[in-house]
Protein backbone atom coordinates (compact mmCIF):
# COMPACT_ATOMS: atom_id res chain seq x y z
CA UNK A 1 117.71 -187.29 54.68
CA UNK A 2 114.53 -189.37 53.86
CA UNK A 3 114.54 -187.38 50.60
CA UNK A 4 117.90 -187.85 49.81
CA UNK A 5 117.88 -191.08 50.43
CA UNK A 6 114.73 -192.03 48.15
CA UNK A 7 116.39 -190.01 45.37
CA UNK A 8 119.54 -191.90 45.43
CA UNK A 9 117.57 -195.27 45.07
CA UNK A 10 115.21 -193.92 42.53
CA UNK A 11 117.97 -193.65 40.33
CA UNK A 12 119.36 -197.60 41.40
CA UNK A 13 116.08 -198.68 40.97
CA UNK A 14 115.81 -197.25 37.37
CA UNK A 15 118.94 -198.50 36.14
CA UNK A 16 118.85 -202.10 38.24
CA UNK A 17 115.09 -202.34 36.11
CA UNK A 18 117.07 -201.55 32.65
CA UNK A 19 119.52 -204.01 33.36
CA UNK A 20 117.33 -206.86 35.01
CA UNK A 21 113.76 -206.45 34.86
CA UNK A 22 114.35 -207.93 31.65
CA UNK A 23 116.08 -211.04 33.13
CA UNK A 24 113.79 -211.57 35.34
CA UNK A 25 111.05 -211.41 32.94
CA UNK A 26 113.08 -214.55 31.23
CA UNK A 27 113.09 -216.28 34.38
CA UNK A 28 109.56 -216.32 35.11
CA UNK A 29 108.22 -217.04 31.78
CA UNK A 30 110.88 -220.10 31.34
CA UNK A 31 110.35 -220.77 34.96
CA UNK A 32 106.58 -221.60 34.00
CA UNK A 33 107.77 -223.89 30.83
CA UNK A 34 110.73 -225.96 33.31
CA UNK A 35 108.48 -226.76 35.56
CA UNK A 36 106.37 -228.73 32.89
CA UNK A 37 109.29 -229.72 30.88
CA UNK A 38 112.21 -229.99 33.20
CA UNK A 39 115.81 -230.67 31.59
CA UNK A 40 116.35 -234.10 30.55
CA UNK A 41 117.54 -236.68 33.72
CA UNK A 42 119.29 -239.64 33.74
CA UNK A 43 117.45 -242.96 32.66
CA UNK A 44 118.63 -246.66 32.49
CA UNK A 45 115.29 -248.00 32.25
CA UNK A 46 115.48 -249.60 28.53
CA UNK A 47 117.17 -252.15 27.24
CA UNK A 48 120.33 -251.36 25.15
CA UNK A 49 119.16 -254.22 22.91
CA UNK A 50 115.49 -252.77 22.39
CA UNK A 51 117.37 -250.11 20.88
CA UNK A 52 118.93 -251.34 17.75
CA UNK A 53 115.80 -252.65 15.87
CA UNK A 54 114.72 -249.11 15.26
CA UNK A 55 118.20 -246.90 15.09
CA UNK A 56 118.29 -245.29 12.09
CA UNK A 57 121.33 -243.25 12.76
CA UNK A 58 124.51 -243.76 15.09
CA UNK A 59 127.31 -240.99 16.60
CA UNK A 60 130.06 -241.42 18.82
CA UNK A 61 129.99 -238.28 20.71
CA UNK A 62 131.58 -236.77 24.38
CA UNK A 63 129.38 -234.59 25.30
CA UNK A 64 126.31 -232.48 23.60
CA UNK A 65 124.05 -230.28 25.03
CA UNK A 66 122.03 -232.82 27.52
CA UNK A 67 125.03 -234.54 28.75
CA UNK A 68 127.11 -231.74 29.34
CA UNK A 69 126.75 -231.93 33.07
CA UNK A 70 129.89 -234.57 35.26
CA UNK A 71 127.13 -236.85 35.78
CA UNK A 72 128.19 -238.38 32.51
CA UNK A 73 131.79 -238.28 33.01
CA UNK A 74 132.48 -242.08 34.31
CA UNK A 75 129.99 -242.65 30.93
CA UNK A 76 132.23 -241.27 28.03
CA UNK A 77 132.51 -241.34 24.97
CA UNK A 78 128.47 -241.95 24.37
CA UNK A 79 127.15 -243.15 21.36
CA UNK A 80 123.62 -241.24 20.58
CA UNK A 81 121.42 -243.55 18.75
CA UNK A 82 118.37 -241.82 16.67
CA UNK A 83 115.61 -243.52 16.46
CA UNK A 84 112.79 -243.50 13.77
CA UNK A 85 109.83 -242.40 15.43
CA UNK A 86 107.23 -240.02 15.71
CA UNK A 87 108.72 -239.09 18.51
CA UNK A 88 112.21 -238.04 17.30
CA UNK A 89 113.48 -239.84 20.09
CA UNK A 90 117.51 -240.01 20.74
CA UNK A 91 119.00 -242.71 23.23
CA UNK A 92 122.45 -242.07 24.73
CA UNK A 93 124.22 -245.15 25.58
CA UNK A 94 127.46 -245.53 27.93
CA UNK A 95 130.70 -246.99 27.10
CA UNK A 96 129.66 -249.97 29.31
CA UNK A 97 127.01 -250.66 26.82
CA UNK A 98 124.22 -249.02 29.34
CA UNK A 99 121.35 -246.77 28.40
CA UNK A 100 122.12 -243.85 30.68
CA UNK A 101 119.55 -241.07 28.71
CA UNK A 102 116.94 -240.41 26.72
CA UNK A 103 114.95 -237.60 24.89
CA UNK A 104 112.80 -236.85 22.97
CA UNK A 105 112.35 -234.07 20.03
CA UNK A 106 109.54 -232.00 21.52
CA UNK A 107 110.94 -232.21 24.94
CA UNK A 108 114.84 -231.28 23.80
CA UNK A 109 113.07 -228.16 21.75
CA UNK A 110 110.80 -226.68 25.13
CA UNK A 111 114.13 -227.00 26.99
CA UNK A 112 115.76 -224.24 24.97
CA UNK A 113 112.72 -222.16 26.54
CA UNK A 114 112.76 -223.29 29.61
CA UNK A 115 115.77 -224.73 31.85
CA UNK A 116 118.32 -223.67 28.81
CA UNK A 117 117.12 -220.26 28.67
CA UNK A 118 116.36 -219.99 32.91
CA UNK A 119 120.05 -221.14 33.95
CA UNK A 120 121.93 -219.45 30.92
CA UNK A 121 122.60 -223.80 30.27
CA UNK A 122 124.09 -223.32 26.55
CA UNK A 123 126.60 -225.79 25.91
CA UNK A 124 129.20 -223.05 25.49
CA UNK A 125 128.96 -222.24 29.20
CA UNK A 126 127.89 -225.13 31.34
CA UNK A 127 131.08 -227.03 29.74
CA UNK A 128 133.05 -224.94 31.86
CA UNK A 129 131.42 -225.33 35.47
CA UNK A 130 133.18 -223.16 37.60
CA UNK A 131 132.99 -220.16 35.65
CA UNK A 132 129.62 -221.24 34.98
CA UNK A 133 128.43 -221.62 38.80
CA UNK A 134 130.27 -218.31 39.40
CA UNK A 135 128.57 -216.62 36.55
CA UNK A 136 124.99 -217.62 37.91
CA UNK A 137 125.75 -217.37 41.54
CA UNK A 138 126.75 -213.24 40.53
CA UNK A 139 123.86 -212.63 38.19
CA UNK A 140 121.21 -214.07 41.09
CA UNK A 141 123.17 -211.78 43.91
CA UNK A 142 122.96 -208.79 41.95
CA UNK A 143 119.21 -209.91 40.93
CA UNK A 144 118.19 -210.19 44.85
CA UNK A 145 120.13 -207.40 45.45
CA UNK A 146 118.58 -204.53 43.26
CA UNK A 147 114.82 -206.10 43.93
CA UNK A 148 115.76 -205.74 47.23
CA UNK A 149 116.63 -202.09 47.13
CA UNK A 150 113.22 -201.83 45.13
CA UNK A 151 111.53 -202.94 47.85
CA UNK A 152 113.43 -200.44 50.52
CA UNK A 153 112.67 -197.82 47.63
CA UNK A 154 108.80 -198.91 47.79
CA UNK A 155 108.17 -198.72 51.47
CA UNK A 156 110.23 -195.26 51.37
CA UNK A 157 108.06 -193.84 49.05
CA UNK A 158 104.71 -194.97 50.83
CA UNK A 159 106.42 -193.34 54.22
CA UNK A 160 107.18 -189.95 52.52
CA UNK A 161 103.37 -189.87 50.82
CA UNK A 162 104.43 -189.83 47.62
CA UNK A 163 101.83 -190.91 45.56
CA UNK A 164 102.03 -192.28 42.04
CA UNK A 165 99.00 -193.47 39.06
CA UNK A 166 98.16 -195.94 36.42
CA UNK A 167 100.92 -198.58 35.95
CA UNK A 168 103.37 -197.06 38.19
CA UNK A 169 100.95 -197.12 41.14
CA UNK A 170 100.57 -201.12 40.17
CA UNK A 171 103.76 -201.87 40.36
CA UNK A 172 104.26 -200.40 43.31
CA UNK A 173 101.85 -201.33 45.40
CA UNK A 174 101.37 -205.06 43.98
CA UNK A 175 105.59 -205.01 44.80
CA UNK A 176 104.95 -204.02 48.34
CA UNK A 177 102.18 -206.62 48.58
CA UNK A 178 104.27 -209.51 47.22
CA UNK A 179 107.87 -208.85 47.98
CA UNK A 180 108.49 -211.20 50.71
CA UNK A 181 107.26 -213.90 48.28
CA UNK A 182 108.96 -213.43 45.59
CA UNK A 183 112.12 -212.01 47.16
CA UNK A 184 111.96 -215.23 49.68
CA UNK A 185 111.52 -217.30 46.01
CA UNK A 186 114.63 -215.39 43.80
CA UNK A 187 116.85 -215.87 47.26
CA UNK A 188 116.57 -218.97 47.78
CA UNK A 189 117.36 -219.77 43.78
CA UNK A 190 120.54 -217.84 44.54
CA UNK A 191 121.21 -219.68 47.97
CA UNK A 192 120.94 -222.64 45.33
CA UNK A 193 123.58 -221.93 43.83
CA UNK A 194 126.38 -222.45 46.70
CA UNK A 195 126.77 -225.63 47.80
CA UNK A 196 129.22 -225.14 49.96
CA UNK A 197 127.34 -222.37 51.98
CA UNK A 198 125.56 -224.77 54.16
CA UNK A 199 125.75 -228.38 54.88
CA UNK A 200 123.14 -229.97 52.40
CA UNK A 201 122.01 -226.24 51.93
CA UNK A 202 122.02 -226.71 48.08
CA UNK A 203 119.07 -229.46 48.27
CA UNK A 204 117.18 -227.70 50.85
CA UNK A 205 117.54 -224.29 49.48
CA UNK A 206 116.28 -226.18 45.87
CA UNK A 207 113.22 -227.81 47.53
CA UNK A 208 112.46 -224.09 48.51
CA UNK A 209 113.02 -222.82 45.33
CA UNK A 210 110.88 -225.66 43.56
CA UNK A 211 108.07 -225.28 46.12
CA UNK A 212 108.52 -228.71 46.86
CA UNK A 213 107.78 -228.75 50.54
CA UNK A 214 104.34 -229.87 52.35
CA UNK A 215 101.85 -229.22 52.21
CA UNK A 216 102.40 -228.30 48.29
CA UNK A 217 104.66 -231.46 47.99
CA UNK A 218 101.82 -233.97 48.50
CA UNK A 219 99.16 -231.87 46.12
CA UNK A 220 101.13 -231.70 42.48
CA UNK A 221 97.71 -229.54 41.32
CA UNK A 222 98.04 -227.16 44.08
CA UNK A 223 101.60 -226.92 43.78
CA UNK A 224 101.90 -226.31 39.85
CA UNK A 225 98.92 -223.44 40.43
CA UNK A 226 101.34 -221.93 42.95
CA UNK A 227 104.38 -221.98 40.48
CA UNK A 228 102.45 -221.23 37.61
CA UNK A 229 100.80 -218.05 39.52
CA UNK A 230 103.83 -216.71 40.99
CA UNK A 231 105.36 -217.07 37.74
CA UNK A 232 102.90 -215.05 35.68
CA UNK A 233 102.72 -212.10 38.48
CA UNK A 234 106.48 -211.78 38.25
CA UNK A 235 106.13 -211.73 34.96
CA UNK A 236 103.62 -208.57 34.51
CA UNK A 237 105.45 -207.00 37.48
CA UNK A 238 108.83 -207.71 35.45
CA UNK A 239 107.71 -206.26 32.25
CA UNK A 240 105.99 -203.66 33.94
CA UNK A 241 109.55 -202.52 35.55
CA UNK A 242 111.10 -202.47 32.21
CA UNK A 243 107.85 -200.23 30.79
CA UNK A 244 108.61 -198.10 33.61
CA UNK A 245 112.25 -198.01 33.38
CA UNK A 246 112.54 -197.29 29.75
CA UNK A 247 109.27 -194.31 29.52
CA UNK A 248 111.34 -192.61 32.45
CA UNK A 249 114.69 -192.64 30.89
CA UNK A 250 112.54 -191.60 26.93
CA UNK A 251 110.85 -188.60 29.42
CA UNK A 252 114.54 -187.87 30.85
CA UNK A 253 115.78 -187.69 27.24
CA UNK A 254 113.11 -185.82 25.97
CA UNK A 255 113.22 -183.10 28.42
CA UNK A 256 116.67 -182.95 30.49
CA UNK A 257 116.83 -181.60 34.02
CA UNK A 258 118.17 -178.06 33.52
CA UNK A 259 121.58 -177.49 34.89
């Protein structure tokens, strides 16, 4: 039964690492590059009238791709102001006449590898926010799902004795040691997602997600070293599922199981 069992995830866990090994590859590396950069957030801290002396260009627009979000509804239309710096700064100003945003070039370009890349945050999709939350909300179930059932498919292995070598006996064991972490980490980025699961659970589960509890809170060092080296060991355990995933199905190919 034991045998059975393990076979039946074996093959879940080969095809779950095709599909999202690679995903959550993504997610760690931009994970590492948000938490540095994070997505542009509302500012009214400048004066609308600081703004004009260096404009060099001026759009009416309703939405682009850092005021998607219904934060900005009560705002539009904006008009985007460019201004000539070094800095290739762009100021977003309300129909009130109220600065409500601004970015800058190197930060808008490290946010297509980072929170734009991490929450699948194209323009295209986060326009449409329930199909969007939806979307995300599925992809992170079936995500916590399947590296669940690689963790059930881990401790099986070690109680039937089977032993494996080289990179395979990494990612094993180094996914025994640190599954409740990271499975405790990719959860609560799902439970994220609903805000209607809990009362306030959206926040809270967040602040779990970011890390952003004490004693990590109060120490932004210690806490970015946590991110940063959770981040990176997902990321070699990620791409080392995919290595594993893809050699297996090439060995498969290569010599078929005789009927």
């Amino acid at each position: 039964m034991v045998a059975l069992a393990t076979r039946i995830l074996a093959i879940a866990h080969r095809w779950w690492g095709i599909a999202f090994c690679s995903l959550f590859a993504m997610w760690f590396a931009s994970g590492i590059v948000m938490h540095f950069v994070p997505f542009p957030s509302r500012s009214e801290g400048i004066a609308a009238t600081m703004v004009e002396r260096s404009s060099t260009e001026r759009e009416q627009i309703i939405c682009d791709q850092w005021t998607v979000t219904s934060e900005y509804d009560p705002d539009r239309p904006l008009t985007r102001i460019t201004l000539d710096d070094a800095s290739g700064t762009e100021i977003y100003i309300s129909r009130s006449g109220k600065v409500v945003l601004v970015t800058t070039r190197n930060e808008r370009l490290l946010n297509y590898a980072g929170s734009i890349a991490h929450w699948f945050y194209p323009i295209a999709l986060r326009r449409h926010a329930h199909f969007w939350t939806a979307m995300m909300w599925w992809i992170a179930l079936l995500a916590t799902t399947g590296a669940a059932l690689g963790a059930i498919f881990g401790l099986l292995r070690l109680s039937s004795g089977l032993t494996s070598e080289g990179l395979r006996r990494w990612h094993h064991v180094s996914g025994l040691v640190f599954a409740p972490i990271l499975l405790s980490w990719t959860f609560s980025g799902f439970l994220s997602m609903d805000e209607k699961m809990f009362v306030h659970g959206g926040e809270m589960f967040r602040t779990m997600h970011k890390l952003d509890f004490p004693p990590l809170s109060s120490h932004p060092l210690l806490r970015s070293i946590a991110i940063v080296s959770l981040c990176l060991y997902g990321l070699a355990f990620s791409l080392s599922g995919v290595v594993l995933a893809w050699k297996r199905m090439a060995i498969q190919k290569a010599w078929p199981r005789p009927d």
